[in-house]
PDB file of N, CA and C in Angstrom:
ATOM      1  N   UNK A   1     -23.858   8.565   1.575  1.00  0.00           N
ATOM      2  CA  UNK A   1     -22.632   8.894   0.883  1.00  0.00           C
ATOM      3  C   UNK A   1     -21.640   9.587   1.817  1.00  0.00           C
ATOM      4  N   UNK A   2     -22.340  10.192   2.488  1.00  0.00           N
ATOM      5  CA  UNK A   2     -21.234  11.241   3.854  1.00  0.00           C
ATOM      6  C   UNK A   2     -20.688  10.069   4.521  1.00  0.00           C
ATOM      7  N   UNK A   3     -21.496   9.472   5.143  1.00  0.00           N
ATOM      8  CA  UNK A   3     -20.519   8.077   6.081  1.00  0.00           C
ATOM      9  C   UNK A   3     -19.820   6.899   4.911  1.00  0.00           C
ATOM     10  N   UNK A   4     -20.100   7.012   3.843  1.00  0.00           N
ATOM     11  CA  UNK A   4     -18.938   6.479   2.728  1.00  0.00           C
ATOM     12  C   UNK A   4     -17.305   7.468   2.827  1.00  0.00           C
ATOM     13  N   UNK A   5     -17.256   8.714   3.054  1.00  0.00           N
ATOM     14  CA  UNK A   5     -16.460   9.204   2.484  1.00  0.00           C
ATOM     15  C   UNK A   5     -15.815   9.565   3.658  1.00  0.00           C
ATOM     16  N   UNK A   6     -16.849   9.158   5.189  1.00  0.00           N
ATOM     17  CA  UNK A   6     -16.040   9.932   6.693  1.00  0.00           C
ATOM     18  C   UNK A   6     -15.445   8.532   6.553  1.00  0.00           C
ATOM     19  N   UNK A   7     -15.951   7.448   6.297  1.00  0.00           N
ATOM     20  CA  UNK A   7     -15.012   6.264   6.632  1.00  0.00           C
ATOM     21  C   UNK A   7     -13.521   6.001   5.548  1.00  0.00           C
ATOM     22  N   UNK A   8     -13.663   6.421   4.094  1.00  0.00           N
ATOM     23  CA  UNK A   8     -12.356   6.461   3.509  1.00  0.00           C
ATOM     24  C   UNK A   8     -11.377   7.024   4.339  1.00  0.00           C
ATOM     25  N   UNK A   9     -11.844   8.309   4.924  1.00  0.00           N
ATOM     26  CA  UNK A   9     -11.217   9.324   5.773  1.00  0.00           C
ATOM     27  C   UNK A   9      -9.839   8.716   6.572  1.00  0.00           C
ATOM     28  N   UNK A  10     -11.041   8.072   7.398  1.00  0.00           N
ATOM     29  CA  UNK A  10     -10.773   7.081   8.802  1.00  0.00           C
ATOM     30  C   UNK A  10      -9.792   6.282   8.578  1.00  0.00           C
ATOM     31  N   UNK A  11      -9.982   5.236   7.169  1.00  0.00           N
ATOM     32  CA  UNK A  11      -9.171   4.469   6.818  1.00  0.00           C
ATOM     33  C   UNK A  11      -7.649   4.961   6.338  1.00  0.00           C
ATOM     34  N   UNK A  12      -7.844   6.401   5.380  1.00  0.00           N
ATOM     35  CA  UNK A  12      -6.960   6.458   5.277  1.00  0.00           C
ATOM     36  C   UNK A  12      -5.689   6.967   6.108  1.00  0.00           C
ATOM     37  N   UNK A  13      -6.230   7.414   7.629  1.00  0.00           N
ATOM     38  CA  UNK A  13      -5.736   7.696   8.479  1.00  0.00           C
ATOM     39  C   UNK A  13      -5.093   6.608   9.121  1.00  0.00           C
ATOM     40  N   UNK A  14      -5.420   5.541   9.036  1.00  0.00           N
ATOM     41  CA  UNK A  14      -5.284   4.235  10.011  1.00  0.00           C
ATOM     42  C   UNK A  14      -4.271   4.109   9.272  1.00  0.00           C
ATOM     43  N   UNK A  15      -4.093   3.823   7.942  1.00  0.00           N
ATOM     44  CA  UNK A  15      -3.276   3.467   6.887  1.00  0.00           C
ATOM     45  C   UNK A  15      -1.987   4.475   6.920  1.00  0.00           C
ATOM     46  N   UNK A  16      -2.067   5.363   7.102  1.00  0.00           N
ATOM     47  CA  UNK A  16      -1.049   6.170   7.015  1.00  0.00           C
ATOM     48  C   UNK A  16      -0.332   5.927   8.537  1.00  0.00           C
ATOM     49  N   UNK A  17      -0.855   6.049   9.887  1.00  0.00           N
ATOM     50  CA  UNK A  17      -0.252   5.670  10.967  1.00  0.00           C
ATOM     51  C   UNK A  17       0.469   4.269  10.523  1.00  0.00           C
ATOM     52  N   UNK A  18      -0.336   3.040  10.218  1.00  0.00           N
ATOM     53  CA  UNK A  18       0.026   2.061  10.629  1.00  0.00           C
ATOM     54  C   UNK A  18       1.277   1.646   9.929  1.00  0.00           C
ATOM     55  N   UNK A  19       1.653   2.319   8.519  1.00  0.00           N
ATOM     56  CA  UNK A  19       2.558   1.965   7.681  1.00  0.00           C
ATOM     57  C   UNK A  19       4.013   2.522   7.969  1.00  0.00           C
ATOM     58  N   UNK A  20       3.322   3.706   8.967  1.00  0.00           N
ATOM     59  CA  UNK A  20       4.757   4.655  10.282  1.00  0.00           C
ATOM     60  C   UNK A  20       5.125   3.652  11.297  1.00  0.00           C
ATOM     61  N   UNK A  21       3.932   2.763  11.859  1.00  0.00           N
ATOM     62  CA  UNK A  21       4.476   1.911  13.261  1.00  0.00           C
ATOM     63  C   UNK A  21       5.174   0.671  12.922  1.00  0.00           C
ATOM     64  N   UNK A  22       4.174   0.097  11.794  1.00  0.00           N
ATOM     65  CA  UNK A  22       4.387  -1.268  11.645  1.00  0.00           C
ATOM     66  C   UNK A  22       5.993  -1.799  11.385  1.00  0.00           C
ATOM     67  N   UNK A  23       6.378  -2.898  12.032  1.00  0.00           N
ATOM     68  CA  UNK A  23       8.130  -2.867  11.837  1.00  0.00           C
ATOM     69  C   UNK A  23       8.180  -3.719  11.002  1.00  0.00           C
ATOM     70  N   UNK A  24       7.362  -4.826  10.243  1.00  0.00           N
ATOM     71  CA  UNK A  24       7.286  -5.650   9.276  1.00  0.00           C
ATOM     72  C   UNK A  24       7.258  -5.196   8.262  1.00  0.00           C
ATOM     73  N   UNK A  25       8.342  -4.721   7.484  1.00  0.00           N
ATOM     74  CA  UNK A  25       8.609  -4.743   5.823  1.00  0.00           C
ATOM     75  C   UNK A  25       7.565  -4.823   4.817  1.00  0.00           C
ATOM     76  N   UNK A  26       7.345  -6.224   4.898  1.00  0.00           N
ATOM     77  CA  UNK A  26       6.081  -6.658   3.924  1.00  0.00           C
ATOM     78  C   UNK A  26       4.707  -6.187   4.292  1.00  0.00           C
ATOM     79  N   UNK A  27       4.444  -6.129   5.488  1.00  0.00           N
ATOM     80  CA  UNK A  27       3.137  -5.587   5.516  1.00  0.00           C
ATOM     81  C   UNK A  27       2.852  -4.343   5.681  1.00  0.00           C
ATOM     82  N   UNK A  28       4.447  -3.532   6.094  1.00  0.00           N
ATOM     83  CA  UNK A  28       4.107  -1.685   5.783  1.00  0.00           C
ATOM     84  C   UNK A  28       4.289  -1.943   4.537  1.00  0.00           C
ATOM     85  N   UNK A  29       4.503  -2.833   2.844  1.00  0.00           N
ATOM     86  CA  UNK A  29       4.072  -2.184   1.756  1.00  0.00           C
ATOM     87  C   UNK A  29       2.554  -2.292   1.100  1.00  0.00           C
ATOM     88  N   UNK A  30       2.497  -3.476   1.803  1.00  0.00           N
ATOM     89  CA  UNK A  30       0.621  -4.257   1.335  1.00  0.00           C
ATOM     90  C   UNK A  30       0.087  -2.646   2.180  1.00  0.00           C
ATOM     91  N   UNK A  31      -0.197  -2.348   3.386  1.00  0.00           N
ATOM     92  CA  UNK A  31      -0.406  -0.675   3.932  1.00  0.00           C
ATOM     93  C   UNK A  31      -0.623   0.140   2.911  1.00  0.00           C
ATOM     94  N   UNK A  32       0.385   0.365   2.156  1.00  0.00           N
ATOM     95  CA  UNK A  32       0.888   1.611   1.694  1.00  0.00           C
ATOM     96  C   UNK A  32       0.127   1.464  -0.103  1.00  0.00           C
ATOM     97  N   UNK A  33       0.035   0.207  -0.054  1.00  0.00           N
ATOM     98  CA  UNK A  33      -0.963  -0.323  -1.545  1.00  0.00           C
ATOM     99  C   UNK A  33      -2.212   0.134  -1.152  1.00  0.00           C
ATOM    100  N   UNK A  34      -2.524   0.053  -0.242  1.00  0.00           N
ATOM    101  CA  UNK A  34      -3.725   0.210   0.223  1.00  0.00           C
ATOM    102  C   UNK A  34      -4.656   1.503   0.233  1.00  0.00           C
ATOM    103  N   UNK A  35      -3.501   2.096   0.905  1.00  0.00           N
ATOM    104  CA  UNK A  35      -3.600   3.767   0.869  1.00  0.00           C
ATOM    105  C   UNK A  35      -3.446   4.313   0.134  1.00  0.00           C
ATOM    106  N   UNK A  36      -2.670   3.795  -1.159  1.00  0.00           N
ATOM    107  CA  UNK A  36      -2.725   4.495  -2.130  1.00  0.00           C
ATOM    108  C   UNK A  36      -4.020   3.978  -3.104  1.00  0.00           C
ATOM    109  N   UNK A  37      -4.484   2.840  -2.666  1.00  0.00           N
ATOM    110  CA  UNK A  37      -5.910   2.376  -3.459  1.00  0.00           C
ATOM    111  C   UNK A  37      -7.042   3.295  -2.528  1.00  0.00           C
ATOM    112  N   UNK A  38      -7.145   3.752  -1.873  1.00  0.00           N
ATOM    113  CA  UNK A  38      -7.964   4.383  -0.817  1.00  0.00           C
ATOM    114  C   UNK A  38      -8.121   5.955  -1.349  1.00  0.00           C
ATOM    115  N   UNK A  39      -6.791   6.203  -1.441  1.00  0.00           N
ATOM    116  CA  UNK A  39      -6.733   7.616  -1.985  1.00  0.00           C
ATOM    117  C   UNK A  39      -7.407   7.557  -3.264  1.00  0.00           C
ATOM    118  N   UNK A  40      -7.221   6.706  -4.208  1.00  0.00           N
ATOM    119  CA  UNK A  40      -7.468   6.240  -5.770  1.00  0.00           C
ATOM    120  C   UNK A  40      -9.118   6.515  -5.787  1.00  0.00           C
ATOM    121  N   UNK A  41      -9.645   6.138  -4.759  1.00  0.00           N
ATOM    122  CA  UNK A  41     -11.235   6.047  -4.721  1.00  0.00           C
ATOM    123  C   UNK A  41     -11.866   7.495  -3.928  1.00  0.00           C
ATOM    124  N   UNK A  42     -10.612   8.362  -3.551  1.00  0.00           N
ATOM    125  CA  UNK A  42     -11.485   9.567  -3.066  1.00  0.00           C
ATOM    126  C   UNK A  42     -11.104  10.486  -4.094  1.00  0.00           C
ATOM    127  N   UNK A  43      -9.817  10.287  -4.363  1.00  0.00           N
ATOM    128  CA  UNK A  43      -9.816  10.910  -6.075  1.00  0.00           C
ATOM    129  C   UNK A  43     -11.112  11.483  -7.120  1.00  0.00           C
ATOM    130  N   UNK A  44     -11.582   9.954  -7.143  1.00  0.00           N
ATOM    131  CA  UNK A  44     -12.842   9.534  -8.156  1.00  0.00           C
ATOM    132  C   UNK A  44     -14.063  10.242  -7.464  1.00  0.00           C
ATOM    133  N   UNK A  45     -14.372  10.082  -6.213  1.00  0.00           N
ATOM    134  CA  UNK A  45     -15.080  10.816  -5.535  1.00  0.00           C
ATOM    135  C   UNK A  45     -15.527  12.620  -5.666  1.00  0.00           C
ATOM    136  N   UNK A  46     -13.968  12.902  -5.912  1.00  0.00           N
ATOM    137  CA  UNK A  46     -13.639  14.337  -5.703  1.00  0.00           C
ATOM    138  C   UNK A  46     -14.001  14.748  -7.323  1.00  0.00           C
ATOM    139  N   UNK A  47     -14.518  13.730  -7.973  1.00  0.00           N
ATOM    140  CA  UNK A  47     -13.992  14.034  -9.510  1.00  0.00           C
ATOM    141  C   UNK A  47     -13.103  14.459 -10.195  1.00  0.00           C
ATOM    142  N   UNK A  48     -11.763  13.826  -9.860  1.00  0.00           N
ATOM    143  CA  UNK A  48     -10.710  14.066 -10.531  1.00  0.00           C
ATOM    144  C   UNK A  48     -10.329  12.675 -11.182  1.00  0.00           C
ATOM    145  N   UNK A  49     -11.195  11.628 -12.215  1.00  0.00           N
ATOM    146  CA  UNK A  49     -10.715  10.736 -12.551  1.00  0.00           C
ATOM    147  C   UNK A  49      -8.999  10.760 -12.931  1.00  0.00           C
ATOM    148  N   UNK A  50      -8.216  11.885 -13.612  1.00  0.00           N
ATOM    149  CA  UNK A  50      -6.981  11.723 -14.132  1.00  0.00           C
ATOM    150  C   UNK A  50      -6.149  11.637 -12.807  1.00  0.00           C
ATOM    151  N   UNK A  51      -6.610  12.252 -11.896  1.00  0.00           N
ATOM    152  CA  UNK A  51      -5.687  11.922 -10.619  1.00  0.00           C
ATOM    153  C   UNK A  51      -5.513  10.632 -10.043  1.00  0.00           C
ATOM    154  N   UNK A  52      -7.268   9.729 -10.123  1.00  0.00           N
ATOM    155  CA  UNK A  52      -7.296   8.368 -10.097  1.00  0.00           C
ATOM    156  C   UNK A  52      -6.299   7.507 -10.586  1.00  0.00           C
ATOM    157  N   UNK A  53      -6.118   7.415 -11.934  1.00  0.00           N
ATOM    158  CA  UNK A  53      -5.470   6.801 -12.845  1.00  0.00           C
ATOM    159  C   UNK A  53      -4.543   7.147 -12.100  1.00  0.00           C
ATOM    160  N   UNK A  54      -3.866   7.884 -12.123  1.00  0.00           N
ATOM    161  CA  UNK A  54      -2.158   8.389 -11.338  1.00  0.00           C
ATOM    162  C   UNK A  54      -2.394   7.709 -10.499  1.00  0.00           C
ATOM    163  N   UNK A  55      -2.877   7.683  -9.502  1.00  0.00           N
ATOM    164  CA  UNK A  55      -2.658   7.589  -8.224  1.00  0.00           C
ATOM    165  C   UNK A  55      -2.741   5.534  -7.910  1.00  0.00           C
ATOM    166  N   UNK A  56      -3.732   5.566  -8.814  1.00  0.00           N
ATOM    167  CA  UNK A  56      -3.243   4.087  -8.798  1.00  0.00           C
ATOM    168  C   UNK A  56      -2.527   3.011 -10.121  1.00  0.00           C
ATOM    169  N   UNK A  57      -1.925   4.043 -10.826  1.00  0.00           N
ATOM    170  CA  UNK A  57      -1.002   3.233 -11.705  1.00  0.00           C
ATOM    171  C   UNK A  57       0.724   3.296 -11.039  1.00  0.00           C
ATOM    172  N   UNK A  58       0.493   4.714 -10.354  1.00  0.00           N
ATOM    173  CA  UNK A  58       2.244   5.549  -9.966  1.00  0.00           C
ATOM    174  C   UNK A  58       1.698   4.685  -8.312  1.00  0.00           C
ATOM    175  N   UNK A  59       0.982   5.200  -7.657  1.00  0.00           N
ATOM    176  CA  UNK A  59       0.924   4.701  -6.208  1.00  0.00           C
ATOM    177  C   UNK A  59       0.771   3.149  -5.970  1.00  0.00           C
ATOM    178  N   UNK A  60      -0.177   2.205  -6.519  1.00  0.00           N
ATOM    179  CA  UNK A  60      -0.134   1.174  -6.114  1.00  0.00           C
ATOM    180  C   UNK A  60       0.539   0.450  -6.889  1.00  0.00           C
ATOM    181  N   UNK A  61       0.701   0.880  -7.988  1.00  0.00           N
ATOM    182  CA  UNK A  61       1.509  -0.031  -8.726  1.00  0.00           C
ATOM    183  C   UNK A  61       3.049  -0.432  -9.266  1.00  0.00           C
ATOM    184  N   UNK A  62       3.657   1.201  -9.840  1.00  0.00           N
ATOM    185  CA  UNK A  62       4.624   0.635 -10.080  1.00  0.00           C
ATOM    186  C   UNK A  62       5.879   1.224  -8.636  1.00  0.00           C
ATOM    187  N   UNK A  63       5.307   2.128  -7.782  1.00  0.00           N
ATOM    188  CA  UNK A  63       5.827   1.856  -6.636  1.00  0.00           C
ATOM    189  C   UNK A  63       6.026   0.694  -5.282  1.00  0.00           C
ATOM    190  N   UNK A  64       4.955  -0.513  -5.409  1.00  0.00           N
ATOM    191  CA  UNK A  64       4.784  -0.787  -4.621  1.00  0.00           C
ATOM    192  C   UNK A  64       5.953  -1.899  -5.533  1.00  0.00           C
ATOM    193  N   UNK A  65       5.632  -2.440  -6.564  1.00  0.00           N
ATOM    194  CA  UNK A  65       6.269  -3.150  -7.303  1.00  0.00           C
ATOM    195  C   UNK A  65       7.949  -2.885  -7.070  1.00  0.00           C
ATOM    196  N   UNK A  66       8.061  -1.680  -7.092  1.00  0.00           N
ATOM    197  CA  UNK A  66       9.555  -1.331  -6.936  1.00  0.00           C
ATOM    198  C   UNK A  66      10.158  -1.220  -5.489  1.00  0.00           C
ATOM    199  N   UNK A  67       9.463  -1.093  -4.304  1.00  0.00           N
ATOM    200  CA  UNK A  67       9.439  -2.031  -3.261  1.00  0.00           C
ATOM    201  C   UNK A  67       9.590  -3.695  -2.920  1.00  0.00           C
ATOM    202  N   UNK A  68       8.836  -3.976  -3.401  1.00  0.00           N
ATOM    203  CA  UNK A  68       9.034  -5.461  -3.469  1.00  0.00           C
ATOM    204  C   UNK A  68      10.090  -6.492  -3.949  1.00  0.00           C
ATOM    205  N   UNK A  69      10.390  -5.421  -5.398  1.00  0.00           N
ATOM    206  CA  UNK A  69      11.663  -6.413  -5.899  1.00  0.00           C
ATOM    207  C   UNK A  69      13.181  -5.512  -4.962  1.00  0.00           C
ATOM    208  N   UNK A  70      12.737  -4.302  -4.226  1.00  0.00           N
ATOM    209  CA  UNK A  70      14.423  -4.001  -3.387  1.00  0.00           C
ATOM    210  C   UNK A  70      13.813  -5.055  -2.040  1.00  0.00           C
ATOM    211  N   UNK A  71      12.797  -5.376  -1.584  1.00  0.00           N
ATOM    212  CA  UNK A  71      12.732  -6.230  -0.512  1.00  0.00           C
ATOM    213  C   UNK A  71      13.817  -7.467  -1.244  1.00  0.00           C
ATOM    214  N   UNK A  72      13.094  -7.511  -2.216  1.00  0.00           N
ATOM    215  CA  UNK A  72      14.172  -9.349  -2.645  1.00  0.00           C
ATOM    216  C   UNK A  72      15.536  -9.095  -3.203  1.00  0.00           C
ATOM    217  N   UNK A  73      15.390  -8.127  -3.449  1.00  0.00           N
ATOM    218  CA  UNK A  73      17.182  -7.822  -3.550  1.00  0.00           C
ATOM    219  C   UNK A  73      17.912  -7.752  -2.170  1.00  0.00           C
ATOM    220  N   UNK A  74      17.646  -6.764  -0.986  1.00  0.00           N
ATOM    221  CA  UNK A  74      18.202  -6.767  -0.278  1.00  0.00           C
ATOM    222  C   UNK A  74      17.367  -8.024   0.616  1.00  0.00           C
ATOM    223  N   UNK A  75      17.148  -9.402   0.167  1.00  0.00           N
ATOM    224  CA  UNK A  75      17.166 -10.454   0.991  1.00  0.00           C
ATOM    225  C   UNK A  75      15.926 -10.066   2.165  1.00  0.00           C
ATOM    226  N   UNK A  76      15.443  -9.583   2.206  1.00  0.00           N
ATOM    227  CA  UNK A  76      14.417  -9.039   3.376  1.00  0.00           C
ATOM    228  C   UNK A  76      13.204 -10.193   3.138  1.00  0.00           C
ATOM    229  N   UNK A  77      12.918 -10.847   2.117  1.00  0.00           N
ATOM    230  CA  UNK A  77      11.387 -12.064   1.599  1.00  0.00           C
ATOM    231  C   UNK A  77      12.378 -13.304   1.528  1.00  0.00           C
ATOM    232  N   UNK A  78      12.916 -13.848   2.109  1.00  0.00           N
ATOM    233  CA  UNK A  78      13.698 -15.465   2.146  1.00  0.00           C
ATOM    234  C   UNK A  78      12.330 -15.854   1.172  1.00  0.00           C
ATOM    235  N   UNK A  79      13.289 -16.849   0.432  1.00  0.00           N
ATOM    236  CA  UNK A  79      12.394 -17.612  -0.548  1.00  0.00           C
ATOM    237  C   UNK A  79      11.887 -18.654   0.858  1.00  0.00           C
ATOM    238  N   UNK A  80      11.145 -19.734   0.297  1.00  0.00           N
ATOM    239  CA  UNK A  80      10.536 -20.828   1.445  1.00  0.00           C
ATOM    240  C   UNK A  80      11.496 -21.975   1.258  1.00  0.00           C
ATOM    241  N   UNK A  81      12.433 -21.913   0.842  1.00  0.00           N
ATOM    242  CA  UNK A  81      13.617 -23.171   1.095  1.00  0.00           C
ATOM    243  C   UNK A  81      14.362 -22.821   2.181  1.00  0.00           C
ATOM    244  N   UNK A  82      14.825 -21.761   2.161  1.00  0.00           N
ATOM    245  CA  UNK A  82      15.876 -20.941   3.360  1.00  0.00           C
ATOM    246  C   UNK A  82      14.915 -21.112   4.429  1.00  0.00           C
ATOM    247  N   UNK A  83      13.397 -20.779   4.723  1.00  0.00           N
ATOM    248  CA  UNK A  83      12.922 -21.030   5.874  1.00  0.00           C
ATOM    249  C   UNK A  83      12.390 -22.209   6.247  1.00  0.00           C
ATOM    250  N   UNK A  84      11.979 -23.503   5.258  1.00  0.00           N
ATOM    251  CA  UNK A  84      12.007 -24.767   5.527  1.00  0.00           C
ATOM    252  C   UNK A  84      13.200 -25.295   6.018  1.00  0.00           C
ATOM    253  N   UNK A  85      14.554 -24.743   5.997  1.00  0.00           N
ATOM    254  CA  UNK A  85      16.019 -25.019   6.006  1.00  0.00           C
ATOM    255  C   UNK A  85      15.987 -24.722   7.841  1.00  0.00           C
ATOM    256  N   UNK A  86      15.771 -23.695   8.288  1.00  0.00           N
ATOM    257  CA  UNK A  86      15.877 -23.539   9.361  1.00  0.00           C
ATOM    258  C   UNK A  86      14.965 -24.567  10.592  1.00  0.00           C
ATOM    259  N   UNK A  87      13.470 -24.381   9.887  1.00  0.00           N
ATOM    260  CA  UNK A  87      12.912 -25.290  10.314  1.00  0.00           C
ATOM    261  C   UNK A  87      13.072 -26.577  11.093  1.00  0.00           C
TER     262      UNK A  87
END
């Protein structure tokens, strides 16, 4: 269980750097879903199920969601016609 919980650790460290470096849009938010699903499971760990629930209804969900649709507002996800177009 200790090397279960040094590796969430780990991960969630990786996750938190990588979502600072990464210059790709879409994949610093899939990151940041991640980490907040990561956190969600040390939550549960820590026994704080109500923090769980938070953390992955507010963190992975309706934030990441609200990311995604300002990516397609501000044009940042070309649908696949615009990039078959260039093609």
């Amino acid at each position: 269980m200790k090397a279960f919980e040094i590796l969430l650790l780990v991960s969630l460290i990786v996750c938190a750097v990588s979502v600072a470096v990464i210059r790709d849009l879409l994949t610093s938010i899939i990151i940041f879903m991640s980490y907040s699903l990561i956190m969600c499971v040390i939550w549960v760990l820590l026994q704080s199920p109500d923090l769980a629930i938070t953390e992955a209804a507010v963190g992975a969900g309706v934030t990441s969601i609200l990311f995604f649709v300002t990516l397609k507002k501000i044009r940042a996800i070309r649908k696949e016609e615009d990039q078959d177009e260039q093609a």
